[in-house]
N, C-alpha and C. Protein backbone atom coordinates (compact mmCIF):
# COMPACT_ATOMS: atom_id res chain seq x y z
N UNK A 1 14.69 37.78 86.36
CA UNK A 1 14.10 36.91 85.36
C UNK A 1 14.12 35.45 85.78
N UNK A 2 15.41 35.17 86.70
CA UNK A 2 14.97 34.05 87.49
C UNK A 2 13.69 33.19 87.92
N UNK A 3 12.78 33.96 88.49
CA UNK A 3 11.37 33.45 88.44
C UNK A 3 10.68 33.34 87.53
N UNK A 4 10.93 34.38 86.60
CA UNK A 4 10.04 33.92 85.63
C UNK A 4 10.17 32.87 84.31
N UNK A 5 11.64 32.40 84.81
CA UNK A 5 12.04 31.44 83.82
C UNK A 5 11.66 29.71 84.60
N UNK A 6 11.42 30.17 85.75
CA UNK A 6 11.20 29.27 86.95
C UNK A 6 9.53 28.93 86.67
N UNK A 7 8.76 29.80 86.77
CA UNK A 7 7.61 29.49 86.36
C UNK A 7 7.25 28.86 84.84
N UNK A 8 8.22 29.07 83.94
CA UNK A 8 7.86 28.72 82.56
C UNK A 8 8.28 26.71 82.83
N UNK A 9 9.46 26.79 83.38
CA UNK A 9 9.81 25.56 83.56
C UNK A 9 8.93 24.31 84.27
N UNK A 10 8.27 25.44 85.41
CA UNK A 10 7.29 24.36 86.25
C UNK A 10 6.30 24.30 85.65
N UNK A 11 5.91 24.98 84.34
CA UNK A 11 4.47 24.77 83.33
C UNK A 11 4.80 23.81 82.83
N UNK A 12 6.04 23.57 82.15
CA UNK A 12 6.76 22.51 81.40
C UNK A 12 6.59 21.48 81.80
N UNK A 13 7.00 21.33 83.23
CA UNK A 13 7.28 20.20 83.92
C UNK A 13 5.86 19.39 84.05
N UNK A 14 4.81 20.77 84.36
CA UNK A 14 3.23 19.79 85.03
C UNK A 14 2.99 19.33 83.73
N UNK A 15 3.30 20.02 82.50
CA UNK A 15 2.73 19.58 81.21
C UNK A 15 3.11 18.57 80.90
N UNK A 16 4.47 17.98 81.32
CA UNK A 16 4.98 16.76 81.02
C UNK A 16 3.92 15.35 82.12
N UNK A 17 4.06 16.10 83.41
CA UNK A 17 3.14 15.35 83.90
C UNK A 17 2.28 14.79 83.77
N UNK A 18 1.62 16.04 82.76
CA UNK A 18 -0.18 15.14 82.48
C UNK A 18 0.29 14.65 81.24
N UNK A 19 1.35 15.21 80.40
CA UNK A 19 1.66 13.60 79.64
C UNK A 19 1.56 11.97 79.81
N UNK A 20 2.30 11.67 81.00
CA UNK A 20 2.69 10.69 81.85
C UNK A 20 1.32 10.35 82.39
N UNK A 21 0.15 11.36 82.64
CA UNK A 21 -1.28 10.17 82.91
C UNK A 21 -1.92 10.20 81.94
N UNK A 22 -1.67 10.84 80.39
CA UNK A 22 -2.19 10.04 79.28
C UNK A 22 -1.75 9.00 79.26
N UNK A 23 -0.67 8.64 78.54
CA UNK A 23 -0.04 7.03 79.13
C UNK A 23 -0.63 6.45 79.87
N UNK A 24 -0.62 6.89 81.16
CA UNK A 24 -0.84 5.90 82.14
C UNK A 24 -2.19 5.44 81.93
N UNK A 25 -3.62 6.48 81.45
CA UNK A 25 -4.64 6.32 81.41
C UNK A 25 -4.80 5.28 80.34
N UNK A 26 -4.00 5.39 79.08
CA UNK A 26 -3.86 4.76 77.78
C UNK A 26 -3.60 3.36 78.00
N UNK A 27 -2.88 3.20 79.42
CA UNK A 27 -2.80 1.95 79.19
C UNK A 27 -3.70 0.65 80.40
N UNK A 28 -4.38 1.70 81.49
CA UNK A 28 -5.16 1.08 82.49
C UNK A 28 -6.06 0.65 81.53
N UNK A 29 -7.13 2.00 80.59
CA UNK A 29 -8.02 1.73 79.85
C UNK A 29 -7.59 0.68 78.35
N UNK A 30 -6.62 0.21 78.11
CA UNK A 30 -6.75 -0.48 76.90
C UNK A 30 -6.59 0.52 75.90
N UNK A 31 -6.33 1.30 75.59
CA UNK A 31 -6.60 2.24 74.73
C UNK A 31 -5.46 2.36 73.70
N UNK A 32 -5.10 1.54 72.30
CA UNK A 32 -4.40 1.37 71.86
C UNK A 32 -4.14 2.89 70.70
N UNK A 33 -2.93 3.00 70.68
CA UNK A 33 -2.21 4.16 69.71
C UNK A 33 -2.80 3.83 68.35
N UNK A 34 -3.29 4.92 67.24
CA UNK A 34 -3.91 6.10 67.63
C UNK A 34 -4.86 6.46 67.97
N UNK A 35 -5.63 5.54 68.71
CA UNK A 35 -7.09 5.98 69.06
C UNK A 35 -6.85 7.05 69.77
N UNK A 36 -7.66 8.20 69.79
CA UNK A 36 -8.04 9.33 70.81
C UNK A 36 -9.03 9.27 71.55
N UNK A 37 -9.93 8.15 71.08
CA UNK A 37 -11.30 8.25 71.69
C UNK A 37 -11.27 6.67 72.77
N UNK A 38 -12.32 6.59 73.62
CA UNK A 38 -12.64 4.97 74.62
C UNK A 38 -13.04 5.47 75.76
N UNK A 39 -12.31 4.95 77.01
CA UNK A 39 -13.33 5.14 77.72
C UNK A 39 -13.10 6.62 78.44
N UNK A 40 -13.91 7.13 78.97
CA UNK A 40 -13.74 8.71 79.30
C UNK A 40 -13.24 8.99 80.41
N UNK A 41 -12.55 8.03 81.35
CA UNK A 41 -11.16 7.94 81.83
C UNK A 41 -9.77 8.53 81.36
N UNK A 42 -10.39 7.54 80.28
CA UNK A 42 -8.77 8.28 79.24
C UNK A 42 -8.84 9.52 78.35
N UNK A 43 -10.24 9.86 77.91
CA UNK A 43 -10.72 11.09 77.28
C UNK A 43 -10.65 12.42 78.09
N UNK A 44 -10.66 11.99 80.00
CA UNK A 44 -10.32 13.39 80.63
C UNK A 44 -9.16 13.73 80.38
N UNK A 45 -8.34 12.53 81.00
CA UNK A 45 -7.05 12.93 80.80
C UNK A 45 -6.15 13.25 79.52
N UNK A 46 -6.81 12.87 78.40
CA UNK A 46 -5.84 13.47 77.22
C UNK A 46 -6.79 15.15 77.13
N UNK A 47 -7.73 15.38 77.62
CA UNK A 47 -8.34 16.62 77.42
C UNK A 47 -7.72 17.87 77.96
N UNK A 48 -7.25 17.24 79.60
CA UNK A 48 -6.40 18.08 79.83
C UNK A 48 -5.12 18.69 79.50
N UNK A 49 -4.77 17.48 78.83
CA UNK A 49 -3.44 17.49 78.23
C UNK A 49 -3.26 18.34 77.27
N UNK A 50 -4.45 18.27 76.75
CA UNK A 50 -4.13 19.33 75.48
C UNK A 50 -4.84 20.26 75.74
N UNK A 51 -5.32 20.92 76.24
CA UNK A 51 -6.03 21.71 76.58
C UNK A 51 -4.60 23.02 77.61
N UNK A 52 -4.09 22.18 78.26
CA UNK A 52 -2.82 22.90 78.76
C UNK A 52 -1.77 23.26 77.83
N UNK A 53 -2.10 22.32 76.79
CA UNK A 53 -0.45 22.67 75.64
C UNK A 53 -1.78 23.44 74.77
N UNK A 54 -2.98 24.03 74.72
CA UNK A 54 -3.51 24.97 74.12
C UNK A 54 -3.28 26.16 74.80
N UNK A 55 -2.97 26.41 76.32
CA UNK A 55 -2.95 27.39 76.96
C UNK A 55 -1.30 27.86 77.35
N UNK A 56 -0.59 26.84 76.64
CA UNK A 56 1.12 26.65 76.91
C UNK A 56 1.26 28.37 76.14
N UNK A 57 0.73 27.88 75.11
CA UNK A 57 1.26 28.35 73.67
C UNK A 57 0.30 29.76 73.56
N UNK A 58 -0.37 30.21 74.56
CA UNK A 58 -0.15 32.00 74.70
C UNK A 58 0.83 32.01 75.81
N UNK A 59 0.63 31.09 77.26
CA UNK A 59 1.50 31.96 78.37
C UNK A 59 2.89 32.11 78.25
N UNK A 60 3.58 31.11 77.34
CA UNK A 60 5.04 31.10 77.39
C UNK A 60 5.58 32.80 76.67
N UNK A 61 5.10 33.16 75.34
CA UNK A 61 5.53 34.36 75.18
C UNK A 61 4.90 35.57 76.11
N UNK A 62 3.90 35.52 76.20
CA UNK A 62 3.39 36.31 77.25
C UNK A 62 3.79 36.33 78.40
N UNK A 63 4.14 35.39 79.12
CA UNK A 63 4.71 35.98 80.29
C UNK A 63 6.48 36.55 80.31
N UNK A 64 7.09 36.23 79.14
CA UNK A 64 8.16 36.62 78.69
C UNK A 64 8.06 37.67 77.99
N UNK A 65 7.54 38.59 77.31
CA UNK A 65 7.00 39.80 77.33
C UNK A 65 6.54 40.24 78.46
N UNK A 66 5.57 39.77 79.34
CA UNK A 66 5.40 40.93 80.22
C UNK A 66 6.55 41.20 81.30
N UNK A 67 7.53 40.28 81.36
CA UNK A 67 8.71 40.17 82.03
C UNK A 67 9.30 41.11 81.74
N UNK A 68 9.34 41.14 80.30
CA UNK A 68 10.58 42.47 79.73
C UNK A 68 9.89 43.46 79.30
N UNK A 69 8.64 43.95 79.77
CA UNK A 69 8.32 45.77 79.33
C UNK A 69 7.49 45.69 80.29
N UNK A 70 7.24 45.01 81.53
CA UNK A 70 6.68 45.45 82.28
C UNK A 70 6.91 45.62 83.55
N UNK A 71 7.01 44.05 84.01
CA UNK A 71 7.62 43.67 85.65
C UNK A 71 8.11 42.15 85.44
N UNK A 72 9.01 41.75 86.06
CA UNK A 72 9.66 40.61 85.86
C UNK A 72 9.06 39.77 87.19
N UNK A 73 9.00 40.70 88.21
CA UNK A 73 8.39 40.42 89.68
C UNK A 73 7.14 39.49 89.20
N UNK A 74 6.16 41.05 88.45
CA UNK A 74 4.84 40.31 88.29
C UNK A 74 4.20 39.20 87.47
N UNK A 75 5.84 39.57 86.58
CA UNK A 75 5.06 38.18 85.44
C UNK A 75 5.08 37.31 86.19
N UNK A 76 6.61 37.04 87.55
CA UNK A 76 6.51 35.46 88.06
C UNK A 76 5.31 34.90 88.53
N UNK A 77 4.68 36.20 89.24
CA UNK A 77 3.48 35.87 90.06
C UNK A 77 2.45 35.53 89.38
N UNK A 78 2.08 35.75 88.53
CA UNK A 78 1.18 35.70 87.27
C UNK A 78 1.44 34.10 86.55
N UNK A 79 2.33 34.03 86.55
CA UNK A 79 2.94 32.75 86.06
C UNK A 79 2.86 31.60 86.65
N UNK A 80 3.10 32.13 88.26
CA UNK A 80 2.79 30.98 89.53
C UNK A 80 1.22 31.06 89.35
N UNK A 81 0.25 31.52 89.41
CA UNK A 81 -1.14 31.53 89.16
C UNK A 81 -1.63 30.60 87.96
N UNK A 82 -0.95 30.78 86.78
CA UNK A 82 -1.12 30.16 85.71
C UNK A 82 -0.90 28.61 85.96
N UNK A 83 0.42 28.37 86.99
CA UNK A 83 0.51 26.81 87.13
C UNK A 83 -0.38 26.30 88.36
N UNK A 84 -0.50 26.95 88.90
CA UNK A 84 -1.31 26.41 90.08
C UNK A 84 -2.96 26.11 89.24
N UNK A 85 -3.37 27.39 88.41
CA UNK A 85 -4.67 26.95 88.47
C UNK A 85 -4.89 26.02 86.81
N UNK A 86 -3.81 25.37 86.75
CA UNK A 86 -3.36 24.38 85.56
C UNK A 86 -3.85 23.15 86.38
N UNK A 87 -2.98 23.33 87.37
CA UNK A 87 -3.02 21.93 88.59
C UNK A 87 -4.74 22.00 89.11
N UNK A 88 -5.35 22.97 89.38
CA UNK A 88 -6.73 22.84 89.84
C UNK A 88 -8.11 22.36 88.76
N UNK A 89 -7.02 22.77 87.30
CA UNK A 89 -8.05 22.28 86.64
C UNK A 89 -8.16 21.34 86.07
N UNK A 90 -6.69 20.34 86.27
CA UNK A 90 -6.76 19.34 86.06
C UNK A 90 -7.25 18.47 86.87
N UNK A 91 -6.85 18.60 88.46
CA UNK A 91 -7.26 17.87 89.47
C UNK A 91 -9.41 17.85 89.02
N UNK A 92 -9.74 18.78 89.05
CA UNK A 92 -11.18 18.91 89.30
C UNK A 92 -11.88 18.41 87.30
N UNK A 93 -10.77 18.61 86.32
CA UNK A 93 -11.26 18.16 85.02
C UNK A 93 -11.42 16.55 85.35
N UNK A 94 -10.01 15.40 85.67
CA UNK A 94 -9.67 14.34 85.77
C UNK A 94 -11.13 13.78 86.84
N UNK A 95 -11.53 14.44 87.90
CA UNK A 95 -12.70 13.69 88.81
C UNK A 95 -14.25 14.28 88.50
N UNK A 96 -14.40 15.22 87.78
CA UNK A 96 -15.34 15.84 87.72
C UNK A 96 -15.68 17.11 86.44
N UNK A 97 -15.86 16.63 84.99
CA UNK A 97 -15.37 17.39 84.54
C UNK A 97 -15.88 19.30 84.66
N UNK A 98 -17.37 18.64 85.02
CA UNK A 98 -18.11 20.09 85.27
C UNK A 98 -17.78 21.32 86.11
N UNK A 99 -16.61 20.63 86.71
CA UNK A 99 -16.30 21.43 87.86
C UNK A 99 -15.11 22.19 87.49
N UNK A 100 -14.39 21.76 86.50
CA UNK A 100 -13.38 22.98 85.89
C UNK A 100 -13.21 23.93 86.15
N UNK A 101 -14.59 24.66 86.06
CA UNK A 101 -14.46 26.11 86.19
C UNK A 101 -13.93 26.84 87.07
N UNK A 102 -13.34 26.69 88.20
CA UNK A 102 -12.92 27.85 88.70
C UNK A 102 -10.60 27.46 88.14
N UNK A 103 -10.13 26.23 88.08
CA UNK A 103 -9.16 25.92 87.42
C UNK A 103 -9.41 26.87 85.77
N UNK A 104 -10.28 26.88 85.12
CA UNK A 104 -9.82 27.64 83.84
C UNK A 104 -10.53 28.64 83.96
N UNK A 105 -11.00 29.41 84.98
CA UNK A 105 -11.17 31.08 85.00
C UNK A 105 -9.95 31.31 85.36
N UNK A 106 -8.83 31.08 86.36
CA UNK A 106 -8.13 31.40 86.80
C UNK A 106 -6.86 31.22 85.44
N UNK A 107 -6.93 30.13 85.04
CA UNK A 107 -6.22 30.23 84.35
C UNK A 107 -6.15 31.43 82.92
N UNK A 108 -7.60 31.62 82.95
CA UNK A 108 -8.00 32.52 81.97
C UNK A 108 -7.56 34.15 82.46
N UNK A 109 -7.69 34.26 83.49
CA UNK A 109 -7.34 35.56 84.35
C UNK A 109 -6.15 35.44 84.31
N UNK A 110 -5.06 34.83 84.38
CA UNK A 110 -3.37 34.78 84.83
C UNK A 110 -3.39 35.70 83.04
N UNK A 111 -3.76 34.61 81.59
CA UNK A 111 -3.73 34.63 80.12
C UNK A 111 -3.85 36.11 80.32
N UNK A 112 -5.37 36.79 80.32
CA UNK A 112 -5.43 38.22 80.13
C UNK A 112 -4.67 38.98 80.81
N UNK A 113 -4.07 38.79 81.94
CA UNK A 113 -3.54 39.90 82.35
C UNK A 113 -2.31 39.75 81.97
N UNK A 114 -1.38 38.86 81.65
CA UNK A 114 -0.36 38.74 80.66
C UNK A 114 -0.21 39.41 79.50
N UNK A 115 -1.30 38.96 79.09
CA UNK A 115 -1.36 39.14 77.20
C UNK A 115 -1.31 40.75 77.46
N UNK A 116 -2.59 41.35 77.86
CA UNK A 116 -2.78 42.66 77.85
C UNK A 116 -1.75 43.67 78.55
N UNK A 117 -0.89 43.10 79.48
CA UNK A 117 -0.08 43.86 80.54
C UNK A 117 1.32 44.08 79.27
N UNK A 118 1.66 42.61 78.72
CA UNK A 118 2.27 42.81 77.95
C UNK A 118 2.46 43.78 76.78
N UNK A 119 0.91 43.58 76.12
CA UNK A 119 0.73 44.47 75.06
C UNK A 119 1.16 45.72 75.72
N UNK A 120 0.57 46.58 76.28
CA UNK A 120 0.31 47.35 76.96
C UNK A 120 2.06 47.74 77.23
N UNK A 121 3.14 47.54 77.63
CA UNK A 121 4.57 47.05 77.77
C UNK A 121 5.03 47.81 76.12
N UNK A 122 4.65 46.69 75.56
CA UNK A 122 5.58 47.13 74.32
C UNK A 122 4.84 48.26 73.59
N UNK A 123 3.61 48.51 73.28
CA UNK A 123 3.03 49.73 72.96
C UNK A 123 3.96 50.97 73.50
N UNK A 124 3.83 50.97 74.90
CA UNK A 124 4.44 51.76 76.10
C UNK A 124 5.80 52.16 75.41
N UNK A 125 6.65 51.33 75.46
CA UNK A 125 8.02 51.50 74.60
C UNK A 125 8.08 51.60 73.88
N UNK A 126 7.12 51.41 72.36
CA UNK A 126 7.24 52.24 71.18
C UNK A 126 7.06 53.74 70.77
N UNK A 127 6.22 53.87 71.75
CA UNK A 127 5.63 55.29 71.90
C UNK A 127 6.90 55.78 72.95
């Protein structure tokens, strides 16, 4: 479970990260508290931001379920996928937003095969 508590942590961690370039964006651009909106500098970067704490909040139980009724191995790996293509879709949201897409398919692929591997897990053990 080691890894897979390892992967939840390094989601944590990048999530805190792109905290730290809202800020940072918030404050190159002028962008005074609570505006959400200005220049779209600062609109990528809070997009991603939340957009990752929208995707936090299936992978964290999900990959902790699929850890415990399925594979602990695979959730890590699944989990390492999830942060990496967090990092790709921020890198490619922050310079380009159109280009996302292959950062949130991937990330979308790590989600389903979690969610479902999981389900799939505890069904398994009720039956």
């Amino acid at each position: 479970m080691e890894l897979v508590y390892l992967t939840v942590l390094l989601a944590l961690l990048e999530y805190m990260v792109m905290g730290a370039l809202v800020g940072r964006a918030r404050a190159k651009y002028k962008i005074h508290a609570p505006a959400m909106t200005g220049h779209p500098g600062f609109e990528r970067a809070n997009r991603v931001h939340v957009n990752t704490l929208e995707n936090l909040i299936i992978f964290i139980p999900a990959v902790l379920v699929f850890a415990s009724y399925v594979s602990a191995l695979w959730a890590a790996v699944f989990g390492a996928v999830f942060v990496v293509a967090r990092a790709v879709y921020a890198v490619s949201y922050l310079n380009a937003p159109e280009k996302r897409g292959i950062g949130a398919g991937l990330t979308g692929l790590a989600l389903i095969v979690l969610v479902a591997g999981g389900l799939f897990g505890v069904v398994r053990a009720l039956l």
